[in-house]
C-alpha atoms as a PDB file:
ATOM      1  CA  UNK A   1     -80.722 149.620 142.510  1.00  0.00           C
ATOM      2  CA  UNK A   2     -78.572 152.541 144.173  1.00  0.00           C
ATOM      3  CA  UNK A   3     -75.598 150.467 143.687  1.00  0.00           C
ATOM      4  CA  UNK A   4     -76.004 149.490 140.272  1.00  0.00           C
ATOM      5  CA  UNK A   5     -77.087 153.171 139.188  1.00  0.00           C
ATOM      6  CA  UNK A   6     -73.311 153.983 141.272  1.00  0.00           C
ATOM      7  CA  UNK A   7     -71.465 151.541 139.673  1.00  0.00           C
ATOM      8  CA  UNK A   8     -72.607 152.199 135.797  1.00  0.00           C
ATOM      9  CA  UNK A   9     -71.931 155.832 136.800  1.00  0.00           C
ATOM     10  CA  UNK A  10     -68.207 154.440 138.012  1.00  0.00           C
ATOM     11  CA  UNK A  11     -67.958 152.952 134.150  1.00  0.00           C
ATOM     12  CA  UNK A  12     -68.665 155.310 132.244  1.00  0.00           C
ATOM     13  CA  UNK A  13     -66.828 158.228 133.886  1.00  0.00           C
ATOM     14  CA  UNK A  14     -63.908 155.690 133.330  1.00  0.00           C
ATOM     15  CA  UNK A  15     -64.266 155.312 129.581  1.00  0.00           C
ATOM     16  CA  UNK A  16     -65.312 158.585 129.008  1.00  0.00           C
ATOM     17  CA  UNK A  17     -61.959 160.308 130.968  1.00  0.00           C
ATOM     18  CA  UNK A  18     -59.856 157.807 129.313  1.00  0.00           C
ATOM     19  CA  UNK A  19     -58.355 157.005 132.820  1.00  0.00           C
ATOM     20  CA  UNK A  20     -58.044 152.769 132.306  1.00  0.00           C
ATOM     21  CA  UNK A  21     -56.908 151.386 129.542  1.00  0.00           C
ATOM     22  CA  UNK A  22     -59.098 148.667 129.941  1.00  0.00           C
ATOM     23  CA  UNK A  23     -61.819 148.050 132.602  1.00  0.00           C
ATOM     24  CA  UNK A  24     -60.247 144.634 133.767  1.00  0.00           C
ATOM     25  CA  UNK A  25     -61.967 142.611 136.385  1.00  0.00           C
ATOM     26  CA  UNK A  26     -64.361 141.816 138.727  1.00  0.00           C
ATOM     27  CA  UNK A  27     -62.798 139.681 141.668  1.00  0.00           C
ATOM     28  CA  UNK A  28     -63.813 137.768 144.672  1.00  0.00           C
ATOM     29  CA  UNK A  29     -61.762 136.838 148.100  1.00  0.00           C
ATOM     30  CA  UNK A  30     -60.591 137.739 151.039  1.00  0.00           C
ATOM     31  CA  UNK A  31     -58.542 141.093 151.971  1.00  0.00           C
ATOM     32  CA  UNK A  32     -55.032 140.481 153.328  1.00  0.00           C
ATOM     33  CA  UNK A  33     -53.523 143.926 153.742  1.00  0.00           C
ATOM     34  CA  UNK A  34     -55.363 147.269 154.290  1.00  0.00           C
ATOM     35  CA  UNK A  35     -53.011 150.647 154.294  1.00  0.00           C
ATOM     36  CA  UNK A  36     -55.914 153.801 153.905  1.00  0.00           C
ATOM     37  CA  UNK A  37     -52.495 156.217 154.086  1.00  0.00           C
ATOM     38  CA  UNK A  38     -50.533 154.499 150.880  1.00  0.00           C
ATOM     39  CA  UNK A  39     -54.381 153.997 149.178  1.00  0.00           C
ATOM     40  CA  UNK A  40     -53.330 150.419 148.895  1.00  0.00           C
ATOM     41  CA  UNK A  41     -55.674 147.248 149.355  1.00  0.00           C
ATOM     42  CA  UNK A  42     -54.278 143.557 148.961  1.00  0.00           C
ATOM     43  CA  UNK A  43     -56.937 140.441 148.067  1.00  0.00           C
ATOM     44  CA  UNK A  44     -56.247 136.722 148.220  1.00  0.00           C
ATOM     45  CA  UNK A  45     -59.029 135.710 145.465  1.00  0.00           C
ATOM     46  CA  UNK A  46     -61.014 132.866 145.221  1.00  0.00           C
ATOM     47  CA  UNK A  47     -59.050 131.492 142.955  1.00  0.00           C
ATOM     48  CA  UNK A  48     -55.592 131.650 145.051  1.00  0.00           C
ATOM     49  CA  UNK A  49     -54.384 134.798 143.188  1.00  0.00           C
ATOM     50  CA  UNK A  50     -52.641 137.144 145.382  1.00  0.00           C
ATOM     51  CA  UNK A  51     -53.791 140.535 143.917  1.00  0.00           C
ATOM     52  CA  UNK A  52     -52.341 144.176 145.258  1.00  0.00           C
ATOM     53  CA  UNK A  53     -54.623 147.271 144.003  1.00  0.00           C
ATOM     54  CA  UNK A  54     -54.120 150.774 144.754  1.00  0.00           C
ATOM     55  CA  UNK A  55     -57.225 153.130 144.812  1.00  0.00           C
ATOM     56  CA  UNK A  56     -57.666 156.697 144.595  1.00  0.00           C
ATOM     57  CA  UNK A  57     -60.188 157.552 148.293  1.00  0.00           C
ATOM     58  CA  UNK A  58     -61.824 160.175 146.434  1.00  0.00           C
ATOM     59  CA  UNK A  59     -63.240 157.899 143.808  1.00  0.00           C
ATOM     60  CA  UNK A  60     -63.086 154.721 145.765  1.00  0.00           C
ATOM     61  CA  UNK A  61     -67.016 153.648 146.934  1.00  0.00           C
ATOM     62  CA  UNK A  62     -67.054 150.837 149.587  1.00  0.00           C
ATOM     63  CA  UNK A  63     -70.514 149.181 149.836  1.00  0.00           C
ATOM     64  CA  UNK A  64     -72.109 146.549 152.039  1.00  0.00           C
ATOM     65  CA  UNK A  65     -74.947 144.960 150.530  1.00  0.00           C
ATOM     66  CA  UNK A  66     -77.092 148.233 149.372  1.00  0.00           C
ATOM     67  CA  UNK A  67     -75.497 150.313 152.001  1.00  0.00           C
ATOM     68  CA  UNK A  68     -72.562 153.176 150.998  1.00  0.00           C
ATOM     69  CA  UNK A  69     -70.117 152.883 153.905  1.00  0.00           C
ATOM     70  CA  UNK A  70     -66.766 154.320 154.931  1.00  0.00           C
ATOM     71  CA  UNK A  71     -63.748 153.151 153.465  1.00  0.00           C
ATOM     72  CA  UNK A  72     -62.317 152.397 157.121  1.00  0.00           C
ATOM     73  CA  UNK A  73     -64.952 149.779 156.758  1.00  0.00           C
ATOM     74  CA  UNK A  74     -62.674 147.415 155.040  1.00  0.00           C
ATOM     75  CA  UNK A  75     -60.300 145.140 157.198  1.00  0.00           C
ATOM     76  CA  UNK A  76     -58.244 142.709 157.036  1.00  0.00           C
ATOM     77  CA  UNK A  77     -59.860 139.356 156.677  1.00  0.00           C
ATOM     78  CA  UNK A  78     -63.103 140.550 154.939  1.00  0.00           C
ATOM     79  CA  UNK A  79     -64.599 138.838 152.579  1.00  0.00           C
ATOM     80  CA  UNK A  80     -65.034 141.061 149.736  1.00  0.00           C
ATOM     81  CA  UNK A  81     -66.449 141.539 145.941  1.00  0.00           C
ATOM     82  CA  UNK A  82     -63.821 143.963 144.291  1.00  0.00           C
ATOM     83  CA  UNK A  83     -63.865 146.063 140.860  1.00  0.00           C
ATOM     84  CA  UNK A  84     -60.807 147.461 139.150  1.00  0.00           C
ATOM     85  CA  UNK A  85     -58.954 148.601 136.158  1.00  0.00           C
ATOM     86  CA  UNK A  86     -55.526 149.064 134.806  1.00  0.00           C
ATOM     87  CA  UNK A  87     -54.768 152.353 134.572  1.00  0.00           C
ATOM     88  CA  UNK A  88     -52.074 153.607 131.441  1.00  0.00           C
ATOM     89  CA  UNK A  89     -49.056 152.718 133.548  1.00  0.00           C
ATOM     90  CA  UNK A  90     -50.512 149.165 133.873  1.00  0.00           C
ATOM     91  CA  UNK A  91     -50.985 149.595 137.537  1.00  0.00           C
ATOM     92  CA  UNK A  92     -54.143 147.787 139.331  1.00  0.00           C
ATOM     93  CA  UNK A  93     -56.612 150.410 140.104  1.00  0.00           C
ATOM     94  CA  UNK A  94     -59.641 149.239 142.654  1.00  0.00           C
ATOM     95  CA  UNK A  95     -62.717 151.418 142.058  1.00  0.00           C
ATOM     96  CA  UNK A  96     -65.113 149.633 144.480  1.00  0.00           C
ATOM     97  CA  UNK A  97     -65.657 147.007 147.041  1.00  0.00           C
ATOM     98  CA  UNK A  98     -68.691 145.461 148.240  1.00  0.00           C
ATOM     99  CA  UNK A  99     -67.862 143.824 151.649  1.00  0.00           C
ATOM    100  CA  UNK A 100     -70.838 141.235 151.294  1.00  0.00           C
ATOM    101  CA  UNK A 101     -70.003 137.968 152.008  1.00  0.00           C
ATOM    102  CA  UNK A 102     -69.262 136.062 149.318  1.00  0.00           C
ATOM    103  CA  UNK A 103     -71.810 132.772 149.990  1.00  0.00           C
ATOM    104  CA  UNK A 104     -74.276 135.887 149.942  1.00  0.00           C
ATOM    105  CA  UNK A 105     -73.319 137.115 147.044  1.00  0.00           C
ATOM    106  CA  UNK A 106     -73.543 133.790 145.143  1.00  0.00           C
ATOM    107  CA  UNK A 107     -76.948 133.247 146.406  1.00  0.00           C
ATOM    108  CA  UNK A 108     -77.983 136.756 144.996  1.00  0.00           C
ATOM    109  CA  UNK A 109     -76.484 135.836 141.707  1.00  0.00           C
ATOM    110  CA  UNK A 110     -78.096 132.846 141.860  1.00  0.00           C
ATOM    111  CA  UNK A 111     -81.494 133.906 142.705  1.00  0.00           C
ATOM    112  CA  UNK A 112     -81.162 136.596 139.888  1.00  0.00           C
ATOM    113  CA  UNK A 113     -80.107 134.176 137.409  1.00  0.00           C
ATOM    114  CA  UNK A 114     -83.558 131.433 138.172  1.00  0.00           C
ATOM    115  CA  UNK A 115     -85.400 134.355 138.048  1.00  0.00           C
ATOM    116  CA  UNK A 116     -84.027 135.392 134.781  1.00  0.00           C
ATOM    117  CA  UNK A 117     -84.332 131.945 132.948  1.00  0.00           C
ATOM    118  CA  UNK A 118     -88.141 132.026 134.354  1.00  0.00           C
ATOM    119  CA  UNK A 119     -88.875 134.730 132.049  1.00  0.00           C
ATOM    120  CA  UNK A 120     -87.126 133.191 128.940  1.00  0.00           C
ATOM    121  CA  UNK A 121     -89.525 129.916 129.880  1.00  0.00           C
ATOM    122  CA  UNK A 122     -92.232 129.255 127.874  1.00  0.00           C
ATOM    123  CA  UNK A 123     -95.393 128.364 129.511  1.00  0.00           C
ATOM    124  CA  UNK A 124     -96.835 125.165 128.236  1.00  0.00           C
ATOM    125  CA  UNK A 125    -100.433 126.205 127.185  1.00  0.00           C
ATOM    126  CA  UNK A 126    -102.612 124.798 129.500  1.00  0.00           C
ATOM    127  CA  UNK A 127    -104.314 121.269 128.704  1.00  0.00           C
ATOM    128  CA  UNK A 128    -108.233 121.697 128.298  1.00  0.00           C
ATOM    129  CA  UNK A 129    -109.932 119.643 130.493  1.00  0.00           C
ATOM    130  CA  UNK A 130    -112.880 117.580 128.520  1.00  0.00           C
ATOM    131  CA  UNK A 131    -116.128 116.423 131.276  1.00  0.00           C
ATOM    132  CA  UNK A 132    -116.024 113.122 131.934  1.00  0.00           C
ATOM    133  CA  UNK A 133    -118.390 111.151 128.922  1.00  0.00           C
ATOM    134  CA  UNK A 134    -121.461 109.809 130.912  1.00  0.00           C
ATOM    135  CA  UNK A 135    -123.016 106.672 129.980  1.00  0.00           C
END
């Protein structure tokens, strides 16, 4: 709940400062590089795409499941959920990452999304059950 309250609050500081030009992407893979002096993180995604970000440490929130944790957190060879946007100058900006692993992450989304579709279910109305006829 924490995290979602964080990451709407994320979004709409974005739009409202004007910082991105467009809130791009929501990725999924593995990190490959890691440099916390040049605020730079690197991300092989699921879908083979090497991706470089920047991120500014200030604004940059690093989760594990529920849990706020330090960016020093994030190593090479995590798997990792990331958000970003590019900024005005077109350059890849990551504003979180949520070092769950990704098979976890897909069973949350999963779980979310049966749970969802029982609510849009209608119930059948129950059959009435007439006594047997005795002869």
């Amino acid at each position: 709940m924490r995290k979602g309250f964080v990451l709407l609050l994320v979004v709409a500081v974005v739009a409202v400062l004007g910082v991105a030009s467009s809130w791009a992407e929501v990725v999924r893979g593995k990190v490959t590089e890691i440099d916390l002096k040049a605020n730079r993180l690197s991300l092989m995604t699921t879908g083979g795409e090497s991706l470089g970000l920047t991120f500014d440490p200030a604004d940059f929130i690093v989760w594990k499941g529920d849990d706020e944790v330090e960016t020093k957190e994030v190593q090479v060879g995590n798997e990792a959920e990331v958000g970003y946007y590019s900024d005005e100058a077109g350059t890849k900006v990551a504003s979180w990452v949520d070092l769950t692993p990704i098979e976890a992450l897909e069973e949350e989304e999963s779980l979310s999304e049966d749970i969802e579709s029982l609510g849009e279910e209608e119930l059948a109305p129950a059959e009435e059950t007439q006594p047997a006829a005795t002869e």
